[in-house]
Protein backbone atom coordinates (compact mmCIF):
# COMPACT_ATOMS: atom_id res chain seq x y z
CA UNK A 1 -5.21 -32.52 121.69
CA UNK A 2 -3.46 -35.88 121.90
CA UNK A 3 -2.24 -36.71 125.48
CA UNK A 4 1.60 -37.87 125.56
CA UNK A 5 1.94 -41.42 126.08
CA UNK A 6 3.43 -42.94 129.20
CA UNK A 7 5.81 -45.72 128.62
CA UNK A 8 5.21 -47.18 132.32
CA UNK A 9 1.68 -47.54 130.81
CA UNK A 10 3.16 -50.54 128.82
CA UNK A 11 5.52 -51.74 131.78
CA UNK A 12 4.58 -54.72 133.85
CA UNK A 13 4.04 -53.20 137.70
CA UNK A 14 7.64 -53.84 139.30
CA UNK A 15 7.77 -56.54 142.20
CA UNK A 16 9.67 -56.97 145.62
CA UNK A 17 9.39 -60.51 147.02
CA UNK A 18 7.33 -60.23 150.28
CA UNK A 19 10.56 -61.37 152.20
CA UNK A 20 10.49 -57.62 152.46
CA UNK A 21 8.05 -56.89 154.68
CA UNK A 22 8.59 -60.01 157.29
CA UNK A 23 7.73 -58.51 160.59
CA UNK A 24 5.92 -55.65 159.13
CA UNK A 25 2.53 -56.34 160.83
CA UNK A 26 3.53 -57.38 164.34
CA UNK A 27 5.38 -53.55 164.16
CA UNK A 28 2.27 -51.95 163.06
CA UNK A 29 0.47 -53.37 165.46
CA UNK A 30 2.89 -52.69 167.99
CA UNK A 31 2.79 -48.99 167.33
CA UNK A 32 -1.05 -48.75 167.60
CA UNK A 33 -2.01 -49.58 163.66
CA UNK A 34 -4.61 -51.65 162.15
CA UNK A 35 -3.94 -54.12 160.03
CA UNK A 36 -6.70 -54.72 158.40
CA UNK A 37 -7.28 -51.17 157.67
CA UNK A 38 -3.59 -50.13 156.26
CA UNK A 39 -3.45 -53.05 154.29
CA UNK A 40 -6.95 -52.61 152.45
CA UNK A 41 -5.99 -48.92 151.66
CA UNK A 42 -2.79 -50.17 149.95
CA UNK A 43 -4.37 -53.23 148.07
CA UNK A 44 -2.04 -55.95 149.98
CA UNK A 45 -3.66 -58.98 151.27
CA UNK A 46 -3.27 -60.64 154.12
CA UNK A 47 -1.85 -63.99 152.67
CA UNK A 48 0.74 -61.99 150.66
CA UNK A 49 2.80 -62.32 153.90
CA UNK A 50 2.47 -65.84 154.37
CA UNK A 51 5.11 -67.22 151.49
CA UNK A 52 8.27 -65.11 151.61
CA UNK A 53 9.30 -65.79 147.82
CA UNK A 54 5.50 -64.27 146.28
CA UNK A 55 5.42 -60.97 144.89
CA UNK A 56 4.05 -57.68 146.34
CA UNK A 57 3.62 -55.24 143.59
CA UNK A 58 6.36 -52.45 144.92
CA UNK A 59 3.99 -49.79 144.71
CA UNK A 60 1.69 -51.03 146.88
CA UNK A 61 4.90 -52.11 149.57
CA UNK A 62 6.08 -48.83 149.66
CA UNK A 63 2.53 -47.39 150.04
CA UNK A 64 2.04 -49.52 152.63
CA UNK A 65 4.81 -48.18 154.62
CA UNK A 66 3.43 -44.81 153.88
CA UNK A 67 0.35 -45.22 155.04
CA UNK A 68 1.16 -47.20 158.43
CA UNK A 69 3.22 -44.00 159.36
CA UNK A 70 0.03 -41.76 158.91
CA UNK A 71 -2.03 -44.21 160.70
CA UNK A 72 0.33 -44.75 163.73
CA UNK A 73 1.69 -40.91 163.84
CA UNK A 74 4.93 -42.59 164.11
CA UNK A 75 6.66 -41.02 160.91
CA UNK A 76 10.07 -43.09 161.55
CA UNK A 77 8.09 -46.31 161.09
CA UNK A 78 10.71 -47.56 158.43
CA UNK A 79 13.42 -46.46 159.77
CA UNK A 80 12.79 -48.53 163.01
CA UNK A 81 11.30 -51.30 160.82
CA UNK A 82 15.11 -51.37 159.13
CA UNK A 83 16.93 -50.69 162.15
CA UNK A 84 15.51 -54.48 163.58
CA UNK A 85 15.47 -56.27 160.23
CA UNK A 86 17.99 -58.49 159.83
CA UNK A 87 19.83 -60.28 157.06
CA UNK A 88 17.62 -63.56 157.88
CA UNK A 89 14.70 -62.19 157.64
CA UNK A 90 14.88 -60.48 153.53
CA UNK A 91 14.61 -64.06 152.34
CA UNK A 92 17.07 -65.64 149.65
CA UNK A 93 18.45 -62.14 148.76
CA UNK A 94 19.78 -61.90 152.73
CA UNK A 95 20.95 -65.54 153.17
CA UNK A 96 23.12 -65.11 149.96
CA UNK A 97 24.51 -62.31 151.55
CA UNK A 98 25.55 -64.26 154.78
CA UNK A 99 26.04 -66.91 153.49
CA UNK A 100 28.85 -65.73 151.27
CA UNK A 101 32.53 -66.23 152.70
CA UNK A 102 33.41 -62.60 152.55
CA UNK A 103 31.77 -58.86 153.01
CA UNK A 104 32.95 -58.44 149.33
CA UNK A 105 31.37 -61.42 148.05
CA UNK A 106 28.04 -60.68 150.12
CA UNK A 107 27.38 -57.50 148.66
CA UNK A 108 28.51 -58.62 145.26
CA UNK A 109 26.16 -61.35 145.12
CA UNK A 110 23.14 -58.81 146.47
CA UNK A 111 24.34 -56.55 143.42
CA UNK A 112 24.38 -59.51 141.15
CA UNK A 113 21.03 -60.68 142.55
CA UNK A 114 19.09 -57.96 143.67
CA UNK A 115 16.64 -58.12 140.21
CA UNK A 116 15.63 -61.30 141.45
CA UNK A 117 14.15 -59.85 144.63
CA UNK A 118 13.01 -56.06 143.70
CA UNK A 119 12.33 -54.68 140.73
CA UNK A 120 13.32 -51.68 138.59
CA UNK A 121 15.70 -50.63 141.55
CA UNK A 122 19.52 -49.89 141.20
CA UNK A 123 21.47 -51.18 143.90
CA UNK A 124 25.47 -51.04 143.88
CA UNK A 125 28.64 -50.02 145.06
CA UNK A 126 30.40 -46.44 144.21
CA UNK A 127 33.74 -45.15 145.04
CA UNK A 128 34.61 -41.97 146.32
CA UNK A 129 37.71 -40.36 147.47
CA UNK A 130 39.14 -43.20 149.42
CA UNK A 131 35.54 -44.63 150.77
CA UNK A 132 32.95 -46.91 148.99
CA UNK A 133 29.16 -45.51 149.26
CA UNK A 134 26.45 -48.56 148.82
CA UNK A 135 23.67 -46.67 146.42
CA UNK A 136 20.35 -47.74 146.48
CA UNK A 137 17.23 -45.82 144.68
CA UNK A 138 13.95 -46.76 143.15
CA UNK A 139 13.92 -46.21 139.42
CA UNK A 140 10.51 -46.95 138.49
CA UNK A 141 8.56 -43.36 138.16
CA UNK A 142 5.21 -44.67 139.28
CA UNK A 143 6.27 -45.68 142.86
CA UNK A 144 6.18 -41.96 144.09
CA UNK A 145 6.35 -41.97 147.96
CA UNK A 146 9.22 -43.85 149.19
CA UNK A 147 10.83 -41.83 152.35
CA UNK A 148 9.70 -44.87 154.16
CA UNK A 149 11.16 -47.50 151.79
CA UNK A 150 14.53 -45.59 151.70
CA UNK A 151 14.88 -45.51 155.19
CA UNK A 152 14.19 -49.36 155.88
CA UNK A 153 16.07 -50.30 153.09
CA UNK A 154 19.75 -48.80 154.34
CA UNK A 155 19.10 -49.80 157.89
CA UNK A 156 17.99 -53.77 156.15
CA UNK A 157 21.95 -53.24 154.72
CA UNK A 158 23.37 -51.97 157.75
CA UNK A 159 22.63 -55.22 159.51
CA UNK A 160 24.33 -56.67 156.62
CA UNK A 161 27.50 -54.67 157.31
CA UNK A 162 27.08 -55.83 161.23
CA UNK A 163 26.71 -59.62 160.10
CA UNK A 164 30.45 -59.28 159.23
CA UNK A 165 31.61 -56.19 161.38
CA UNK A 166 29.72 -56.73 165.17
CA UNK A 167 26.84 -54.78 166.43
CA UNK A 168 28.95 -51.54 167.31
CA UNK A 169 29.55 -51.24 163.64
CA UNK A 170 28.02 -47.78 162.07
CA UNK A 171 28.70 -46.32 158.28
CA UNK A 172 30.68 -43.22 158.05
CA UNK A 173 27.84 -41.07 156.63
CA UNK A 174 24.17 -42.01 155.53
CA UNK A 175 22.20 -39.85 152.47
CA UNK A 176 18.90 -39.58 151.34
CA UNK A 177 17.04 -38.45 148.16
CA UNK A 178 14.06 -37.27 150.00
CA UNK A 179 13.79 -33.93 151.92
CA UNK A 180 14.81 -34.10 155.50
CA UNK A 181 11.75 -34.55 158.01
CA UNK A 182 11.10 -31.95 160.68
CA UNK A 183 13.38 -34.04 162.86
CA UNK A 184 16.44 -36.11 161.77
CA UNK A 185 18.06 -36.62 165.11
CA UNK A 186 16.58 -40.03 165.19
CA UNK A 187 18.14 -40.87 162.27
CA UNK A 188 21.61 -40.23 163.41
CA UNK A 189 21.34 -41.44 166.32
CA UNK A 190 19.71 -44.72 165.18
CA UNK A 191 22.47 -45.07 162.31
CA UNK A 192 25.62 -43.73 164.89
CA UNK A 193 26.60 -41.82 161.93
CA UNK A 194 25.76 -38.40 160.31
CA UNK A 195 23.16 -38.44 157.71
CA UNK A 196 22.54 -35.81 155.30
CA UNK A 197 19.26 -35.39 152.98
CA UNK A 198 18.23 -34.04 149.52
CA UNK A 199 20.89 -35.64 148.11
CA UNK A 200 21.04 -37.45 144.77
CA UNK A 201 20.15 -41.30 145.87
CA UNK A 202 20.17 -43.13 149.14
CA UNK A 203 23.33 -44.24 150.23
CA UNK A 204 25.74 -45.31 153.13
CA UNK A 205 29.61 -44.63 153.62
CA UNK A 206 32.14 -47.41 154.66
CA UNK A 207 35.63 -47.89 154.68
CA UNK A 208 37.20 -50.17 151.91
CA UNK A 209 38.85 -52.29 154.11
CA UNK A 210 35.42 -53.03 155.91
CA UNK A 211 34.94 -55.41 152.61
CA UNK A 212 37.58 -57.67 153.57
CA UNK A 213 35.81 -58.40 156.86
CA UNK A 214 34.41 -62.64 156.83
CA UNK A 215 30.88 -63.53 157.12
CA UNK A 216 31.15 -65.76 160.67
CA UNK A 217 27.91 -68.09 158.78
CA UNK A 218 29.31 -68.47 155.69
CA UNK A 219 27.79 -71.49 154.20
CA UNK A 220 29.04 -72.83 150.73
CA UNK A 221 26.07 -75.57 150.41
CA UNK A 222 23.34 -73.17 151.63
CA UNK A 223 24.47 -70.48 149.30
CA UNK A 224 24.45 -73.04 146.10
CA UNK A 225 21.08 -73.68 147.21
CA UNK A 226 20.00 -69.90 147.26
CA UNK A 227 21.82 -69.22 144.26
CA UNK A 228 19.95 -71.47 142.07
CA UNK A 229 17.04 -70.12 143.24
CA UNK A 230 18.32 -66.21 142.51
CA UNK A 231 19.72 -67.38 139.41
CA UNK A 232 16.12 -68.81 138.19
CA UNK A 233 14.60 -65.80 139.27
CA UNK A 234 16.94 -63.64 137.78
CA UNK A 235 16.07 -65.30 134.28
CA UNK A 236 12.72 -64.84 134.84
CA UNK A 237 12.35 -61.32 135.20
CA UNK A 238 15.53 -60.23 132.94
CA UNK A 239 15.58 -56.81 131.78
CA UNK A 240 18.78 -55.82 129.89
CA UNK A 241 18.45 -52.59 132.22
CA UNK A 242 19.47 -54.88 135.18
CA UNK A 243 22.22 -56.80 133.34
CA UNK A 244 23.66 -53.31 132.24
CA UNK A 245 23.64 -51.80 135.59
CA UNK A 246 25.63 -54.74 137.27
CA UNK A 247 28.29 -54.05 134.60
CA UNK A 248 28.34 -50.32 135.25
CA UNK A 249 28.27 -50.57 138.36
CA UNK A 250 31.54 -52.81 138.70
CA UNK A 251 33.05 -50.68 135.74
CA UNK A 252 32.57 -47.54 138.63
CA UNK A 253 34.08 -49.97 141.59
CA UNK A 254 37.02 -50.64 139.33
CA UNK A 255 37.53 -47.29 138.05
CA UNK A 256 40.87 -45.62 138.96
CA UNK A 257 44.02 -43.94 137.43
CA UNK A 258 43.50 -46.44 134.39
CA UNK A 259 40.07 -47.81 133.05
CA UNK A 260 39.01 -51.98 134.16
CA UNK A 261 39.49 -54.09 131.05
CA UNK A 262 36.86 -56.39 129.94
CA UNK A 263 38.25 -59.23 131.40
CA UNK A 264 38.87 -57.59 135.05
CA UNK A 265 35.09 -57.28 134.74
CA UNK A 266 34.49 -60.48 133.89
CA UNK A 267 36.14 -61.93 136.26
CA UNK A 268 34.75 -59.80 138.85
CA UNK A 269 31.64 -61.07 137.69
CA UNK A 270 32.60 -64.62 137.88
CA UNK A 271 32.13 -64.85 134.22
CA UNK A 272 34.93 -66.25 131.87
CA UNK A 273 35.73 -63.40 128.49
CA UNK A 274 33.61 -65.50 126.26
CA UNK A 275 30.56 -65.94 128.51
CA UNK A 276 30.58 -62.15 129.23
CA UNK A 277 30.66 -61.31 125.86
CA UNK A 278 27.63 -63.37 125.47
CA UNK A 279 25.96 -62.02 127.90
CA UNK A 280 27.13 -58.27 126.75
CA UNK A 281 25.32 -59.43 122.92
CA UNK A 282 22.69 -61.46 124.34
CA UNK A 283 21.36 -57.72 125.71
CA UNK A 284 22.54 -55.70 123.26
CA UNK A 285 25.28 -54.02 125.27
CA UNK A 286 29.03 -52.79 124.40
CA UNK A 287 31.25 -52.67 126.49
CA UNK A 288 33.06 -49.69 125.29
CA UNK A 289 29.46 -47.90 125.34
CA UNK A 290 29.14 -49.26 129.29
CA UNK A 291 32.79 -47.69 129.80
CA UNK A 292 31.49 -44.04 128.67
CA UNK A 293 28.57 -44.24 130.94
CA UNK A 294 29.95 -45.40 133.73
CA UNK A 295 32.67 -42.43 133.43
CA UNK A 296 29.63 -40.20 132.68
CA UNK A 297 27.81 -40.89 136.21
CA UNK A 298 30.60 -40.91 138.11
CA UNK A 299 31.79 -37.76 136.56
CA UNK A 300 28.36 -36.06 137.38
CA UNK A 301 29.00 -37.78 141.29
CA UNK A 302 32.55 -36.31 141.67
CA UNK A 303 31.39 -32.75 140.54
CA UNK A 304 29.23 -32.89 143.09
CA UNK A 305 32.28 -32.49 145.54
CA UNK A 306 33.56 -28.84 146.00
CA UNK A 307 36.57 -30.40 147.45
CA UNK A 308 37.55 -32.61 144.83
CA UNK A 309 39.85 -30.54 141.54
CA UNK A 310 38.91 -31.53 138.20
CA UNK A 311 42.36 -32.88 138.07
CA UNK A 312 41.44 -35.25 140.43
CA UNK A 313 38.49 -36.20 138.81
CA UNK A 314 40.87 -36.62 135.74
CA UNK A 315 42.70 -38.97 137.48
CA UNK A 316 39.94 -40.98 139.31
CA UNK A 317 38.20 -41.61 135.96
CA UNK A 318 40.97 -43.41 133.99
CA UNK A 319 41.81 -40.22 132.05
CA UNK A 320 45.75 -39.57 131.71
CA UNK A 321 45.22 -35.85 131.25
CA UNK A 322 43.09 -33.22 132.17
CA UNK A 323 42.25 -32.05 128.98
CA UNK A 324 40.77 -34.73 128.05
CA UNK A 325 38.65 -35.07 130.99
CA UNK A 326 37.64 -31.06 129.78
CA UNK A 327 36.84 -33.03 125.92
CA UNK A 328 34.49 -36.00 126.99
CA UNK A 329 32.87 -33.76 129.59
CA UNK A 330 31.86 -31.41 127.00
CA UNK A 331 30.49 -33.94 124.52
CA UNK A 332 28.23 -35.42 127.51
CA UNK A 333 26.87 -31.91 129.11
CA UNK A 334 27.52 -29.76 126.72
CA UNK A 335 29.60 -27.91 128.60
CA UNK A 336 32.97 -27.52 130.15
CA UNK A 337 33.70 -28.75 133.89
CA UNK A 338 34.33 -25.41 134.87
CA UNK A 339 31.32 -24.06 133.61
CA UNK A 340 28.69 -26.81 135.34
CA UNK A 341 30.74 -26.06 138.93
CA UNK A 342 29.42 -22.35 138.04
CA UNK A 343 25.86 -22.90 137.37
């Protein structure tokens, strides 16, 4: 019988610029690992660390992780390995984050170029019920154990937050996709806030108004410098995925009791009408199409919330009426909202 064929087969391994993983072996070593033995059951050389803009394939990174928390029986090994990292430290990708005037603009240009520095990996912002949740989740099927890389990854973009907000900052909740661990104190009590797990991607809660907080380095000639850089990179390795994501994800940010126009997105994106347009044809994208599945995913997010009425949900996704909340709900599930709440 002819085995099913696996599209990843055809896919280029993703990437993660070993920025990544700065510190990484003085904390193994710290907690009793070695080296030379976690990194040669993971594939990773030793001179991967030594240029912080070459690639690690992302497999092997988050194996890596994995691995070094078997080694060291210290299963919170990315979690303190995040808790440390700061924004200096994750290469181009955190300097255009600090170096941005704004909060806002920081994360917006980490959204914007976050393809440049990890691969198949969605990283954005979501709103919810008064609060904003930064989302972050591996896409790419083959990289399979990533409890590690979750954990470092949201305490990497906490530091971001504190960059702007002071060291006593914390997010109002923290999730994770993978099942909690025996013990999750540590977790809250490393990320001051309560953190749920088993949830549907990794993600931390702030206040809106957090966003209008300044970054105290903000640097307009350093961040033209990183920005070309991001920019060349993110040509390099475009994937109309990436480009479509971006969109959908500002389409969700801007979503509300009436739907963002096309040129509210583009100029969130910095992009005049006709350039985004471009861009939009250029990857084969309409944005009509990115509209419906934005409205789709955030749909799916809301329901998720026993507290929230579908009229609210109505009303948060642009729709003037209930009903026809009920209509496009149907055509995407198959089903009617009340219906999915039941099952």
């Amino acid at each position: 019988m002819q085995q099913p064929v696996n599209s990843c087969e055809f896919t280029a391994p993703s990437k993660v610029l070993s920025a990544a993983a700065n510190g990484a072996k003085q904390l193994f070593r710290a907690c009793g690992g070695d080296i030379d033995r976690i990194l040669g059951q993971t594939g990773i050389r030793h001179e991967d660390f030594e240029n912080p803009v070459s690639e690690v394939n992302l497999s092997q990174y988050c194996h890596m992780f994995e691995v070094a928390a078997q080694q060291t029986g210290n299963h919170n090994i990315g979690l303190h390995f995040g808790k440390n990292f700061q924004p200096k430290q994750l290469g181009m990708l955190g300097y255009a984050a600090i170096s941005s005037p704004t909060l806002a603009a920081g994360l917006r240009h980490m959204e914007t170029y976050f393809p440049a520095h990890q691969g198949q990996t969605t990283f954005g912002l979501l709103p919810d019920d008064g609060v904003l949740w930064l989302s972050y989740q591996i896409v790419d099927p083959r990289v399979v154990n990533r409890r590690q890389d979750a954990e470092l990854s949201l305490g990497m973009f906490c530091n971001v937050f504190r960059a702007a907000l002071g060291e006593d900052w914390a997010p109002l909740e923290v999730r994770f996709e993978h099942a909690a661990p025996d013990d999750g104190r540590e977790h809250e009590r490393l990320f001051n806030a309560p953190v749920r797990f088993g949830r549907r991607t990794n993600a931390i809660a702030f206040r809106r108004k957090d966003l209008d907080a300044k970054m105290p380095d903000q640097d307009p000639y350093l961040f033209s410098v990183v920005k070309a850089f991001l920019e060349s990179r993110n040509a390099s390795v475009e994937d109309p995925t990436d480009f479509a994501t971006l969109v959908r994800n500002q389409v969700k940010l801007n979503l509300g009791s009436r739907l963002p126009t096309l040129p509210e997105i583009a100029s969130v994106l910095g992009l005049s009408c006709s350039s985004f347009q471009k861009q939009l044809r250029r990857h084969g994208l309409a944005f009509p199409d990115i509209l419906k599945a934005a409205r789709h995913e955030l749909a799916l997010h809301y329901m998720d919330d026993p507290d929230m009425s579908l009229t609210e949900i109505a009303y948060n996704l642009g729709y003037s009426e209930q009903s026809a909340f009920t209509r496009a709900f149907r055509n995407w599930t198959g089903m009617s909202p009340q219906r999915y709440r039941r099952l």
